[in-house]
N, C-alpha and C. Protein backbone atom coordinates (compact mmCIF):
# COMPACT_ATOMS: atom_id res chain seq x y z
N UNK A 1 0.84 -1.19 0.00
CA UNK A 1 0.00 0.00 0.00
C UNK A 1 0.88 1.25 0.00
N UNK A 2 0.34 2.20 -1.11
CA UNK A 2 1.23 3.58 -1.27
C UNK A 2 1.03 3.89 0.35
N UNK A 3 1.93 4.62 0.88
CA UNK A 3 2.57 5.15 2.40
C UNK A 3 1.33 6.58 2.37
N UNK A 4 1.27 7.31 1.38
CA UNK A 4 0.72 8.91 0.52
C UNK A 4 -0.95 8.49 1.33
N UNK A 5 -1.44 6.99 1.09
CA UNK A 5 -2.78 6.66 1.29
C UNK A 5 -2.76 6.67 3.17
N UNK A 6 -2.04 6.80 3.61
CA UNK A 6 -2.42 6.08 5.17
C UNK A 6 -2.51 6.49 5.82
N UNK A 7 -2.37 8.28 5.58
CA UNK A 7 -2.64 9.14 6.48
C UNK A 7 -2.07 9.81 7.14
N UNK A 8 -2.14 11.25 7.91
CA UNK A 8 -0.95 11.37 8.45
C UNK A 8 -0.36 10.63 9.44
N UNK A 9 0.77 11.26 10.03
CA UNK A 9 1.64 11.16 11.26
C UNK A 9 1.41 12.19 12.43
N UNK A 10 1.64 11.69 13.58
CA UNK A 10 1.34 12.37 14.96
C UNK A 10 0.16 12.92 14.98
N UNK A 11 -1.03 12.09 15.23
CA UNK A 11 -2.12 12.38 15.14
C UNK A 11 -2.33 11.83 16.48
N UNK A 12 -3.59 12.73 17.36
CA UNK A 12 -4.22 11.53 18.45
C UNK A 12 -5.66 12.04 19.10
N UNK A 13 -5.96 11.38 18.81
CA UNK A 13 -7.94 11.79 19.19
C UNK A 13 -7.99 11.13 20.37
N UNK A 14 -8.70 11.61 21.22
CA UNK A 14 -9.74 10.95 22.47
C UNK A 14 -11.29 11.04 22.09
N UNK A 15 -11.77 9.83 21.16
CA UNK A 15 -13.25 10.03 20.74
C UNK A 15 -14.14 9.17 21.32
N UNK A 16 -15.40 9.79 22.07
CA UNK A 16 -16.09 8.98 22.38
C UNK A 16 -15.65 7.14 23.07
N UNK A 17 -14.93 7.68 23.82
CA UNK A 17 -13.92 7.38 24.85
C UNK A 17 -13.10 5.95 23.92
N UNK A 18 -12.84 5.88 23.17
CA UNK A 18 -12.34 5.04 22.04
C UNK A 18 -11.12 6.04 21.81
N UNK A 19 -9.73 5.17 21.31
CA UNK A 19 -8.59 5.71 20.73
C UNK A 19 -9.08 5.00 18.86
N UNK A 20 -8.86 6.17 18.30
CA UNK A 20 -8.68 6.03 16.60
C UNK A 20 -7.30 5.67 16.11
N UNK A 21 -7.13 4.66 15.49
CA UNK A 21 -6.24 4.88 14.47
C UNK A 21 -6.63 5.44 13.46
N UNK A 22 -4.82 5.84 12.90
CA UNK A 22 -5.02 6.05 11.37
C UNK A 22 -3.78 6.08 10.47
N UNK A 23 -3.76 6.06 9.82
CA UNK A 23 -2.86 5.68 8.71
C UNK A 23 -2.12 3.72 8.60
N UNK A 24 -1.01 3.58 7.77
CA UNK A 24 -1.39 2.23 7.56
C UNK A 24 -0.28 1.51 8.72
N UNK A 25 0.49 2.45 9.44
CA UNK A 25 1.50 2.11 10.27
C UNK A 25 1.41 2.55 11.48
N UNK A 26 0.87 2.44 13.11
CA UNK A 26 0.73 2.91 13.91
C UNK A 26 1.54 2.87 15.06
N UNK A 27 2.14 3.94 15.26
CA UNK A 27 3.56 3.43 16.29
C UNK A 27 3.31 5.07 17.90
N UNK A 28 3.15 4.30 18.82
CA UNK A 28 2.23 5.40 19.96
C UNK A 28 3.62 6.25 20.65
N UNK A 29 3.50 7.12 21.34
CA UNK A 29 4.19 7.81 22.10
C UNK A 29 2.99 7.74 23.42
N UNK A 30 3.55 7.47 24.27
CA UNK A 30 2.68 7.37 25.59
C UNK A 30 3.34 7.79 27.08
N UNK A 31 2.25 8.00 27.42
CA UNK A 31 2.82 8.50 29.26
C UNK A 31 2.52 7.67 30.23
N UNK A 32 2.52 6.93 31.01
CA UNK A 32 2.37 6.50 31.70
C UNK A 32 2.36 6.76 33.54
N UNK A 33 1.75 6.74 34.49
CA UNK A 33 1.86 7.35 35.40
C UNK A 33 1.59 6.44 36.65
N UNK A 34 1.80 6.05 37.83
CA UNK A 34 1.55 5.24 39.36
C UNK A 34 0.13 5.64 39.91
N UNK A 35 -0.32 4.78 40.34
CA UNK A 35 -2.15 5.37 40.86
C UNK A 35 -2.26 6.87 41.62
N UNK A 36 -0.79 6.97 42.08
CA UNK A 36 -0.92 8.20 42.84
C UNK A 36 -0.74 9.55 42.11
N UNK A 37 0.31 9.24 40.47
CA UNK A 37 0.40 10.10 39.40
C UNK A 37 1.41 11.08 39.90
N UNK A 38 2.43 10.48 40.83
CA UNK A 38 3.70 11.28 40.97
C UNK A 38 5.06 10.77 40.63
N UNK A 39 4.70 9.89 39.69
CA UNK A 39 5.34 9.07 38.46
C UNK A 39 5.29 9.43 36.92
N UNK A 40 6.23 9.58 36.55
CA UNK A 40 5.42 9.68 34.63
C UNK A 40 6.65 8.71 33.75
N UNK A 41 6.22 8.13 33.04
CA UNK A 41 7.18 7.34 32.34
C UNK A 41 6.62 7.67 31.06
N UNK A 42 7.67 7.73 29.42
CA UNK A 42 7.81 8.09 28.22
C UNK A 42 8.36 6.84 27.77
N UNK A 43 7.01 6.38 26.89
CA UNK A 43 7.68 5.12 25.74
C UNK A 43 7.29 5.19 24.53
N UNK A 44 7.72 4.55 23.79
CA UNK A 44 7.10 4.69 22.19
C UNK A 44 7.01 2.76 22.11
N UNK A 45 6.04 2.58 21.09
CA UNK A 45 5.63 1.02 21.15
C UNK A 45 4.59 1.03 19.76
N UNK A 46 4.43 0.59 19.29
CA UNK A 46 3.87 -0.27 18.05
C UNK A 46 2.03 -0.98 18.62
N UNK A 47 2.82 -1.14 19.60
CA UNK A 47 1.44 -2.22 20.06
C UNK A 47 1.32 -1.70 21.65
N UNK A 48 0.44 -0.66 22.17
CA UNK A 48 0.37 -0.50 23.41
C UNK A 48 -0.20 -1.15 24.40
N UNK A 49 -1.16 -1.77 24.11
CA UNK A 49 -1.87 -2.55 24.64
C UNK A 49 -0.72 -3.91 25.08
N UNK A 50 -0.13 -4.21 24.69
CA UNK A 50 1.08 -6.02 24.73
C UNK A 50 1.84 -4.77 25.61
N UNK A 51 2.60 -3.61 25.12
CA UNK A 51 3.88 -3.10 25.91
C UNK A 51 3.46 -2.62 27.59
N UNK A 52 1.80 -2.31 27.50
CA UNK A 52 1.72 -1.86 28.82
C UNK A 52 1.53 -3.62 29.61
N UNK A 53 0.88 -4.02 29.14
CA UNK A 53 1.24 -5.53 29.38
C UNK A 53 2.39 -6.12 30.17
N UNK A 54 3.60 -5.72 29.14
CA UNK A 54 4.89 -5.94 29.92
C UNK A 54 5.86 -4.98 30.50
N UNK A 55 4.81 -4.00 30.58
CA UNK A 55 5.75 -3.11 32.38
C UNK A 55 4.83 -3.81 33.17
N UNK A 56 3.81 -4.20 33.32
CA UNK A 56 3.26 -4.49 34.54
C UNK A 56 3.95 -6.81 34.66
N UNK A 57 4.37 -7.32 33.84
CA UNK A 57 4.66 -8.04 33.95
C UNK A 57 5.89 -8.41 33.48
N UNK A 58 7.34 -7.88 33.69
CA UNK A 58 8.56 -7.47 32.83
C UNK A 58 9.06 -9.61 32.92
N UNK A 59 8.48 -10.75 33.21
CA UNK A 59 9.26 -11.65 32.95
C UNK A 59 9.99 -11.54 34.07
N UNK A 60 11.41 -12.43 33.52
CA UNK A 60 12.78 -12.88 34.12
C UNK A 60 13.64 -11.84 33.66
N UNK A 61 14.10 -10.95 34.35
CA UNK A 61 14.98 -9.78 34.08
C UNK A 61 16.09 -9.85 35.08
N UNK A 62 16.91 -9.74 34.62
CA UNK A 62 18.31 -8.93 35.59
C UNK A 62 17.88 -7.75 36.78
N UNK A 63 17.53 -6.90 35.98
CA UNK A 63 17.20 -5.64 36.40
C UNK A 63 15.58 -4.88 36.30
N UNK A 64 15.48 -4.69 37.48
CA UNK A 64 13.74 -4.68 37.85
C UNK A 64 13.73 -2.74 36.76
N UNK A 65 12.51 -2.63 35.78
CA UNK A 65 12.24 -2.03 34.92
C UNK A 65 11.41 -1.16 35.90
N UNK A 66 12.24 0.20 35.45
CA UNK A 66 11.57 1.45 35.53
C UNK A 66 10.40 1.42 35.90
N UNK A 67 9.09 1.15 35.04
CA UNK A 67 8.00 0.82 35.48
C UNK A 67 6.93 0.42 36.46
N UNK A 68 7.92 -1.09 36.67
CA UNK A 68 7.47 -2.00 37.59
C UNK A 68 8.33 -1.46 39.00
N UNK A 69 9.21 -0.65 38.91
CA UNK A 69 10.27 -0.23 40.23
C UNK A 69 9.23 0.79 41.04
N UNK A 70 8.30 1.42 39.66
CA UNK A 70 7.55 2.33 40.17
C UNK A 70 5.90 2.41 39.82
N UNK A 71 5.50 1.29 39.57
CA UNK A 71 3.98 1.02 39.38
C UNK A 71 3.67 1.91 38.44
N UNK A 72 4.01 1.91 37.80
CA UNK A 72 3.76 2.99 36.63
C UNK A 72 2.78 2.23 35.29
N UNK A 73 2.27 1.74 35.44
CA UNK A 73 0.92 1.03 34.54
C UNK A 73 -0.38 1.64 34.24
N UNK A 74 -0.38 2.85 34.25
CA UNK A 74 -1.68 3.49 34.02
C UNK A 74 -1.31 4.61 33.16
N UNK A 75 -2.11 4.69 31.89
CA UNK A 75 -1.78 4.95 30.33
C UNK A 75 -2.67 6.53 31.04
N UNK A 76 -2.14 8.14 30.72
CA UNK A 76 -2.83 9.00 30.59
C UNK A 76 -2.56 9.81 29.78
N UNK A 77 -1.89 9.62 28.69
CA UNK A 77 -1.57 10.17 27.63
C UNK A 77 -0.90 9.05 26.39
N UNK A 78 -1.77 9.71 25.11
CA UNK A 78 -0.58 9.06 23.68
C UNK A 78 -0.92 10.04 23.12
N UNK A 79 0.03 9.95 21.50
CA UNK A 79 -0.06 10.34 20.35
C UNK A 79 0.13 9.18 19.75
N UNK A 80 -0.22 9.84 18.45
CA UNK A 80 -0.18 8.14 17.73
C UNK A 80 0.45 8.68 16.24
N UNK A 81 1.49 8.19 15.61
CA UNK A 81 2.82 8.40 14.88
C UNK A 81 1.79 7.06 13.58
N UNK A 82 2.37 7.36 12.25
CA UNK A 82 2.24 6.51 11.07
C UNK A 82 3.82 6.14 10.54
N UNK A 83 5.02 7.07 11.62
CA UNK A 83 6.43 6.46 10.70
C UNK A 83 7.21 6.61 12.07
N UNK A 84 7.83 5.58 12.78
CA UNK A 84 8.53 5.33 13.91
C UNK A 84 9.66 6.28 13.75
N UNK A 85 10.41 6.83 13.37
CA UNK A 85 11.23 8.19 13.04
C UNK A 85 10.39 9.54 13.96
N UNK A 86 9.15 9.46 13.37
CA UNK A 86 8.99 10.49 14.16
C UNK A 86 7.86 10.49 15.53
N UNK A 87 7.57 9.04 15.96
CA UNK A 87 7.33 8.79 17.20
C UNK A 87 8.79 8.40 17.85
N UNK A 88 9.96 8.47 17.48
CA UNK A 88 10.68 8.14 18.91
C UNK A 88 11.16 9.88 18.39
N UNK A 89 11.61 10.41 17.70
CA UNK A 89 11.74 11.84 17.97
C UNK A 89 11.29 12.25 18.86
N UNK A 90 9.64 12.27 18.90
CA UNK A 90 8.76 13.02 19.58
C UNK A 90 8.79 12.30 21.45
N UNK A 91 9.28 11.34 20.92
CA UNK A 91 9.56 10.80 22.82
C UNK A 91 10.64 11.23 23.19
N UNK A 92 11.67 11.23 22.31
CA UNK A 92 12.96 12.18 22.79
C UNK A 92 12.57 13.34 23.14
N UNK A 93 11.84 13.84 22.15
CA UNK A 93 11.81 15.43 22.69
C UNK A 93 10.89 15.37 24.26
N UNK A 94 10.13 14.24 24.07
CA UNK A 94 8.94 15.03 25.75
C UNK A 94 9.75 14.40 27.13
N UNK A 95 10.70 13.30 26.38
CA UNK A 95 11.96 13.27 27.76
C UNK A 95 12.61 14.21 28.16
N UNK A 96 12.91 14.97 27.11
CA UNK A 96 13.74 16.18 27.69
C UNK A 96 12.94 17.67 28.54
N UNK A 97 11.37 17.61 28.64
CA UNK A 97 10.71 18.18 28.84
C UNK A 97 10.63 18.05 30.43
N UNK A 98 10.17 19.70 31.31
CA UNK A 98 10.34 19.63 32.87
C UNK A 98 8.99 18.80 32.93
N UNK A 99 8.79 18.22 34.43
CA UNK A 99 7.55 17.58 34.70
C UNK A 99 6.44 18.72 34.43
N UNK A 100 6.60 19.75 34.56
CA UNK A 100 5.08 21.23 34.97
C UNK A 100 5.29 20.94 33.17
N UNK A 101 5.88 21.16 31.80
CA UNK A 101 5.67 20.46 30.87
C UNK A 101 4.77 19.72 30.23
N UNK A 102 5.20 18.44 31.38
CA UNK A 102 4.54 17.36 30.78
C UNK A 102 2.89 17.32 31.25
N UNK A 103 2.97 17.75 32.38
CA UNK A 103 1.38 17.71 33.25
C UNK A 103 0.34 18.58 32.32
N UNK A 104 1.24 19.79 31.91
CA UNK A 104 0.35 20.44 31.08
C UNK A 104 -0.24 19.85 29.74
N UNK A 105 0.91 19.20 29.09
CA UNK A 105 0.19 18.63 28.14
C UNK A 105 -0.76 17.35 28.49
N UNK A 106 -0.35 16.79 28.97
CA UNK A 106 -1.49 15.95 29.92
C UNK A 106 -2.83 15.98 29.87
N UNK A 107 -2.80 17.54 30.58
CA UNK A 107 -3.75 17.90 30.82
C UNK A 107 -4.70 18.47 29.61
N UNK A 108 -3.90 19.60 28.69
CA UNK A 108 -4.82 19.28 27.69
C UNK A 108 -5.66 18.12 26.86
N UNK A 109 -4.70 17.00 27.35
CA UNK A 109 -5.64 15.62 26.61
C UNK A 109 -6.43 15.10 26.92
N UNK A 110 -6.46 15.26 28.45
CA UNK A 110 -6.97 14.12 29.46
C UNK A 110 -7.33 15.14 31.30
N UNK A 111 -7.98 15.79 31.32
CA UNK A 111 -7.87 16.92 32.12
C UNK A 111 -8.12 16.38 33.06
N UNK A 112 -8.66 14.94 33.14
CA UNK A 112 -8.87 14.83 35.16
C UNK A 112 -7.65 13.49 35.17
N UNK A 113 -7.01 13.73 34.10
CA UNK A 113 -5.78 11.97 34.26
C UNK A 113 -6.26 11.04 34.27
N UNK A 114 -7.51 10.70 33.86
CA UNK A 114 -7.90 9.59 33.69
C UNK A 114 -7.06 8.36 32.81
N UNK A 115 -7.27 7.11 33.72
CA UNK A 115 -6.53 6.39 33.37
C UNK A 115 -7.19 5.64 31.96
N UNK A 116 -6.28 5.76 30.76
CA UNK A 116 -7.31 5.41 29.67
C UNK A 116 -6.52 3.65 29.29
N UNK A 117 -6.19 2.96 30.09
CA UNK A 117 -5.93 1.78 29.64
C UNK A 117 -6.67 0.70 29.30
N UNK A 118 -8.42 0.88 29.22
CA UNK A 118 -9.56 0.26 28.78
C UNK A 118 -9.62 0.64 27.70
N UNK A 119 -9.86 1.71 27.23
CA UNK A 119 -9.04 1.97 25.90
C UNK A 119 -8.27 0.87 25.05
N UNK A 120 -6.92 0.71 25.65
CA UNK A 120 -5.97 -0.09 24.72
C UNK A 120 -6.46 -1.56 24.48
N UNK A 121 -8.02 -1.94 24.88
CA UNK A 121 -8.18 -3.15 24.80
C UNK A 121 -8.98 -3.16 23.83
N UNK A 122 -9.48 -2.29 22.98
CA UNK A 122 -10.47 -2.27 21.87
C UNK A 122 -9.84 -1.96 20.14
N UNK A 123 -8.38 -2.37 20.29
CA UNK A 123 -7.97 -2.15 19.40
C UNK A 123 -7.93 -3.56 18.81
């Protein structure tokens, strides 16, 4: 399939409490946050639904994962990328961003932090 057909890149709707895809390649930028939300973790993933999956269940590891060190399993922010180039850009860039930053954008998406990881199960 021509790439021209699939739509843009860095797109992300909150509709009718459903996440949209679009285009023919979907690769997320996401936030993640601890029930108490004085946590925030930045990942990029293909498949969010399997990756939040495995922070909350990281396996046999060496080294206990960011995530799971800090309960960080509750999805309150994505964007959603059609070319992995410019979803891990865009996670680079919101790593480098202060927390008052990140809350704000947050907040424009998702204004009470609701945890949208029911969401990632309808894809």
């Amino acid at each position: 399939m021509d790439d021209s057909a699939c739509g843009s890149g860095g797109t992300s709707k909150l509709k009718d409490e459903k996440m949209i895809k679009t285009g023919c390649h979907n690769y997320f930028v996401y936030i993640l946050t601890n029930k108490a939300k004085t946590v925030l973790y930045i990942g990029v993933t293909s498949d969010i639904a399997v990756r939040i999956y495995y922070h909350k269940n990281p396996g046999l590891v060496e080294k206990i994962p960011f995530t799971t060190k800090y309960n960080c399993y509750y999805l309150v922010y994505y964007e959603l990328f059609q070319f992995i180039d410019d979803a891990i850009a865009r996670e680079k860039q919101l790593k480098k961003w202060r927390r008052q930053k990140k809350e704000f954008l947050i907040k424009g998406f998702n204004p009470n932090w609701d945890f949208l990881n029911d969401l990632t199960t309808e894809w």
